[in-house]
N, C-alpha and C. Protein backbone atom coordinates (compact mmCIF):
# COMPACT_ATOMS: atom_id res chain seq x y z
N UNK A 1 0.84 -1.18 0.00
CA UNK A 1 0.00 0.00 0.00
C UNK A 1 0.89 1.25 0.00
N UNK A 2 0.46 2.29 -0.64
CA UNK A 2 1.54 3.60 -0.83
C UNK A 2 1.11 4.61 0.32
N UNK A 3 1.59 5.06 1.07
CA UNK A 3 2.30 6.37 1.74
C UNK A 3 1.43 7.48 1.30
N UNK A 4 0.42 7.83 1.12
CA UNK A 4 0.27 9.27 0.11
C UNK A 4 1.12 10.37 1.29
N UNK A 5 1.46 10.13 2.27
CA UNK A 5 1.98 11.14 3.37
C UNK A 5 3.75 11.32 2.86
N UNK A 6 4.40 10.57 1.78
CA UNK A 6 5.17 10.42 1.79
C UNK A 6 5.67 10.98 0.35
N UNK A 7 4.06 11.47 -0.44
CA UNK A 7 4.54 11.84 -1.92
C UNK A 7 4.95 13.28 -2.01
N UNK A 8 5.78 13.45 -3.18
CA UNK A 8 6.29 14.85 -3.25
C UNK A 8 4.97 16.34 -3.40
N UNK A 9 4.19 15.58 -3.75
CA UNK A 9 2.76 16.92 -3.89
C UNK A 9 2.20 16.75 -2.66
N UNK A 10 2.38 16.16 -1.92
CA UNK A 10 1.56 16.25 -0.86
C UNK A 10 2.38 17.39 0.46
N UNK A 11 1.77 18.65 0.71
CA UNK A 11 2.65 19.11 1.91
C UNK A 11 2.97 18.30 3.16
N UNK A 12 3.66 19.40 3.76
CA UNK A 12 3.56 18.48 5.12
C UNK A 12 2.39 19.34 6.28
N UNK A 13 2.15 17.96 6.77
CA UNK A 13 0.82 18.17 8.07
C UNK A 13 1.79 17.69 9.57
N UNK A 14 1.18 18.56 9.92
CA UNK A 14 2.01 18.96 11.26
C UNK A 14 0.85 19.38 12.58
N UNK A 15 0.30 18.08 13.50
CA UNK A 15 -0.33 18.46 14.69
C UNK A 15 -0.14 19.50 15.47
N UNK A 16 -0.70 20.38 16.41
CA UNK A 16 -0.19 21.22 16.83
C UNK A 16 -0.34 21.18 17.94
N UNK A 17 0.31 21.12 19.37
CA UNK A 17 0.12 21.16 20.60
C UNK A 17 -0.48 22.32 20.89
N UNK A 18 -1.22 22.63 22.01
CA UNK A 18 -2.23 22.71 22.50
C UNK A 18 -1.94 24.35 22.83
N UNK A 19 -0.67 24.81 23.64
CA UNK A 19 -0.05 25.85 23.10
C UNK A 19 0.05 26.57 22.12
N UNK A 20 0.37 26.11 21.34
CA UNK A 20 0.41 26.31 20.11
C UNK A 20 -0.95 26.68 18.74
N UNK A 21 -1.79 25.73 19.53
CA UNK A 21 -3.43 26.24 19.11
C UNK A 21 -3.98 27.48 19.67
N UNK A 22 -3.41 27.51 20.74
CA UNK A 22 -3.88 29.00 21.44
C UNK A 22 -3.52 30.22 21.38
N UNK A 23 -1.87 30.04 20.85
CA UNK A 23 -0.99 31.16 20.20
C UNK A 23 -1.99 31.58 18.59
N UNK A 24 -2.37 30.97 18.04
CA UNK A 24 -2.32 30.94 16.96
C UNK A 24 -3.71 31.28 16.95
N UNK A 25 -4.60 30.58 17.37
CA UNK A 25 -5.81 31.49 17.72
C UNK A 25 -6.19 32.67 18.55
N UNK A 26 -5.31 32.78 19.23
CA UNK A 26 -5.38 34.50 19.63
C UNK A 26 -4.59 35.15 18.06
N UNK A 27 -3.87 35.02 17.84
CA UNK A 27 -2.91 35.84 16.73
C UNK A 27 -3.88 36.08 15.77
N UNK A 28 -4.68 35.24 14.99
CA UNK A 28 -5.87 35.95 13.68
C UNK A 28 -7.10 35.28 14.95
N UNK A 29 -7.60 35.94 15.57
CA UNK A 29 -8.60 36.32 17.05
C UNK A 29 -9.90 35.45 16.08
N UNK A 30 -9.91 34.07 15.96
CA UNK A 30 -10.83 33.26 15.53
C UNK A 30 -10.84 32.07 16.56
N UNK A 31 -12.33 31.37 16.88
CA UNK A 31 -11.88 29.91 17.24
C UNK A 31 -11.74 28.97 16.86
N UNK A 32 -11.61 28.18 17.25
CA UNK A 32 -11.59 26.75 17.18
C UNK A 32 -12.44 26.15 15.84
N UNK A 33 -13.63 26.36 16.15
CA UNK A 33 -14.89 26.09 15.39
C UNK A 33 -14.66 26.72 14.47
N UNK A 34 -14.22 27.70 13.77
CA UNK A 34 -14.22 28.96 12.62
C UNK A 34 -12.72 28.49 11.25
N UNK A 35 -12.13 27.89 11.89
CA UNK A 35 -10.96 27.11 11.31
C UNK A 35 -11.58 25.92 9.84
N UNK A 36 -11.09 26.41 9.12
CA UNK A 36 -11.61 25.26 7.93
C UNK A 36 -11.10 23.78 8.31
N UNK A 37 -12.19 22.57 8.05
CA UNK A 37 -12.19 21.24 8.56
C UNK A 37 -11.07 20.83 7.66
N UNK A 38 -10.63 19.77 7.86
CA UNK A 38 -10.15 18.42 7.37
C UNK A 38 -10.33 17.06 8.24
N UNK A 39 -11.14 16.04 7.15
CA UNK A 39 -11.54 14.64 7.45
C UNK A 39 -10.16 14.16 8.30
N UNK A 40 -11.04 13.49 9.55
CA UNK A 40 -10.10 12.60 10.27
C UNK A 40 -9.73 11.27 9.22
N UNK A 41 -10.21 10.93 8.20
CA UNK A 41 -10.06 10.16 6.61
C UNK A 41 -9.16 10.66 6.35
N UNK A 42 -9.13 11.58 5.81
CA UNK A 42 -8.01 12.26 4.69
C UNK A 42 -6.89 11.66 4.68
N UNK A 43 -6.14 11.07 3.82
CA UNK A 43 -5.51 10.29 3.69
C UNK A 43 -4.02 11.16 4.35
N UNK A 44 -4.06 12.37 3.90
CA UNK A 44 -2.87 13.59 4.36
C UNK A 44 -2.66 13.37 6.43
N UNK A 45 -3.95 13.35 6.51
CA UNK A 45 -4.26 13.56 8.31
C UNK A 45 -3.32 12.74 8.74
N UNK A 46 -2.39 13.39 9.52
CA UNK A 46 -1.30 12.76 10.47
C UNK A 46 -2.04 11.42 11.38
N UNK A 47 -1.73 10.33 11.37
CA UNK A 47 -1.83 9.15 11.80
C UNK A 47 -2.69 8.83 13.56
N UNK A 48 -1.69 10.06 13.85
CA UNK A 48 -2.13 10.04 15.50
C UNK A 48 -3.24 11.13 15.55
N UNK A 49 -3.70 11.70 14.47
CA UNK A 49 -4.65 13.04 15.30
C UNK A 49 -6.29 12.65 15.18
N UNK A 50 -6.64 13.00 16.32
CA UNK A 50 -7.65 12.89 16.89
C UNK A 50 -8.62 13.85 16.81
N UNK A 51 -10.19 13.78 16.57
CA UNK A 51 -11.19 14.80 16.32
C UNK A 51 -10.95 15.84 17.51
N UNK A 52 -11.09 17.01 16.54
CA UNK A 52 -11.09 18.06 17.41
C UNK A 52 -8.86 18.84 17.20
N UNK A 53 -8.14 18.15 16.92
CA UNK A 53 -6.94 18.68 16.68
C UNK A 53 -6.90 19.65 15.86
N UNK A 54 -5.93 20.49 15.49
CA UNK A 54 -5.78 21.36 14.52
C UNK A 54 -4.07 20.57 13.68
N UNK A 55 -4.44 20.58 12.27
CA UNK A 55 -3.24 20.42 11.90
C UNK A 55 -2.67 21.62 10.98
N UNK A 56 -1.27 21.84 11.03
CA UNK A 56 -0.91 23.11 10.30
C UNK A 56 -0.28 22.22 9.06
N UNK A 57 -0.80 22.74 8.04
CA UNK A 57 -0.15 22.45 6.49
C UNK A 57 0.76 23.50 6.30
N UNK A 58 1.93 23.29 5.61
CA UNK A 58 3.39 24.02 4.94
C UNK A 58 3.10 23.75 3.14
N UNK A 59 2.45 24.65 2.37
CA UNK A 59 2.68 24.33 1.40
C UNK A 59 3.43 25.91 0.34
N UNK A 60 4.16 25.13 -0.17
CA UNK A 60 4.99 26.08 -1.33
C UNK A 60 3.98 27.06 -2.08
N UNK A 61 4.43 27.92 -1.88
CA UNK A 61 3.84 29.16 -2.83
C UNK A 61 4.88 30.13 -3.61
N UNK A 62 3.98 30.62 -4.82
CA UNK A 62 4.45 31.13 -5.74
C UNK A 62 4.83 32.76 -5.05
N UNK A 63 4.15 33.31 -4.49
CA UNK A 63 4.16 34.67 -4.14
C UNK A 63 4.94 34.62 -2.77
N UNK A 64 5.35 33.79 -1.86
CA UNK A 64 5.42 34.08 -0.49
C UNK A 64 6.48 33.15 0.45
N UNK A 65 6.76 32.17 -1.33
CA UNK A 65 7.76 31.34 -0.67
C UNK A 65 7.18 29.57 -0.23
N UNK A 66 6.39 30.11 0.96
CA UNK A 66 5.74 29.15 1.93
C UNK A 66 4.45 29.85 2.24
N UNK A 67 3.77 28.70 2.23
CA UNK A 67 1.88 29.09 3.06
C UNK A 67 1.59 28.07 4.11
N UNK A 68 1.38 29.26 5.29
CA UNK A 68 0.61 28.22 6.35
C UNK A 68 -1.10 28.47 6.45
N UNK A 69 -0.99 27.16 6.75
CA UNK A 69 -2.65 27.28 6.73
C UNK A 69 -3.17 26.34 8.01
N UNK A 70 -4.13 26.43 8.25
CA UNK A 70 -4.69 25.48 9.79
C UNK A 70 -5.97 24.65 9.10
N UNK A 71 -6.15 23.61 9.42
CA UNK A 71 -7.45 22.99 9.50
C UNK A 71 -8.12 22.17 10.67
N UNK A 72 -8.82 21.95 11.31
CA UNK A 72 -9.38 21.67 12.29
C UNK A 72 -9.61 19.92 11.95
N UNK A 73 -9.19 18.95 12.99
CA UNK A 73 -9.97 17.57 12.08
C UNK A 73 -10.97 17.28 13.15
N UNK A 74 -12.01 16.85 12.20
CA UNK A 74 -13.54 16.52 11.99
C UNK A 74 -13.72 15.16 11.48
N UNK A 75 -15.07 14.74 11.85
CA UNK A 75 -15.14 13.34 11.81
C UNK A 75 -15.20 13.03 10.23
């Protein structure tokens, strides 16, 4: 069976400790709930994360270098 976590188009997903959810949600002053989903499925979704985590994606951009982005996982 293949890895899709392991292919070159795929960014990297990165859980975020709990700290770290809170930094980041005070910083653009949104919650939890307001964060765009990603399926606890998704083949991308880090292995260990659990409904209700936030994972941060790193993906390459044309204008900026790098893009972070957050998604919340959902059932």
């Amino acid at each position: 069976m293949v890895d899709v976590t392991q292919h070159e188009l795929v960014p990297e997903h990165r859980l975020l400790g709990e700290d770290e959810i809170e930094e980041m949600l005070t910083e653009y002053d949104v919650k939890r709930t307001n964060l765009p989903k990603i399926k606890r499925t998704d083949p991308a979704t880090p292995d260990d994360a659990e409904l209700g985590d936030v994972v941060e994606i790193v993906r390459d951009s044309r204008t900026t270098d790098r893009a972070i982005i957050y998604r919340l996982v959902v059932s």
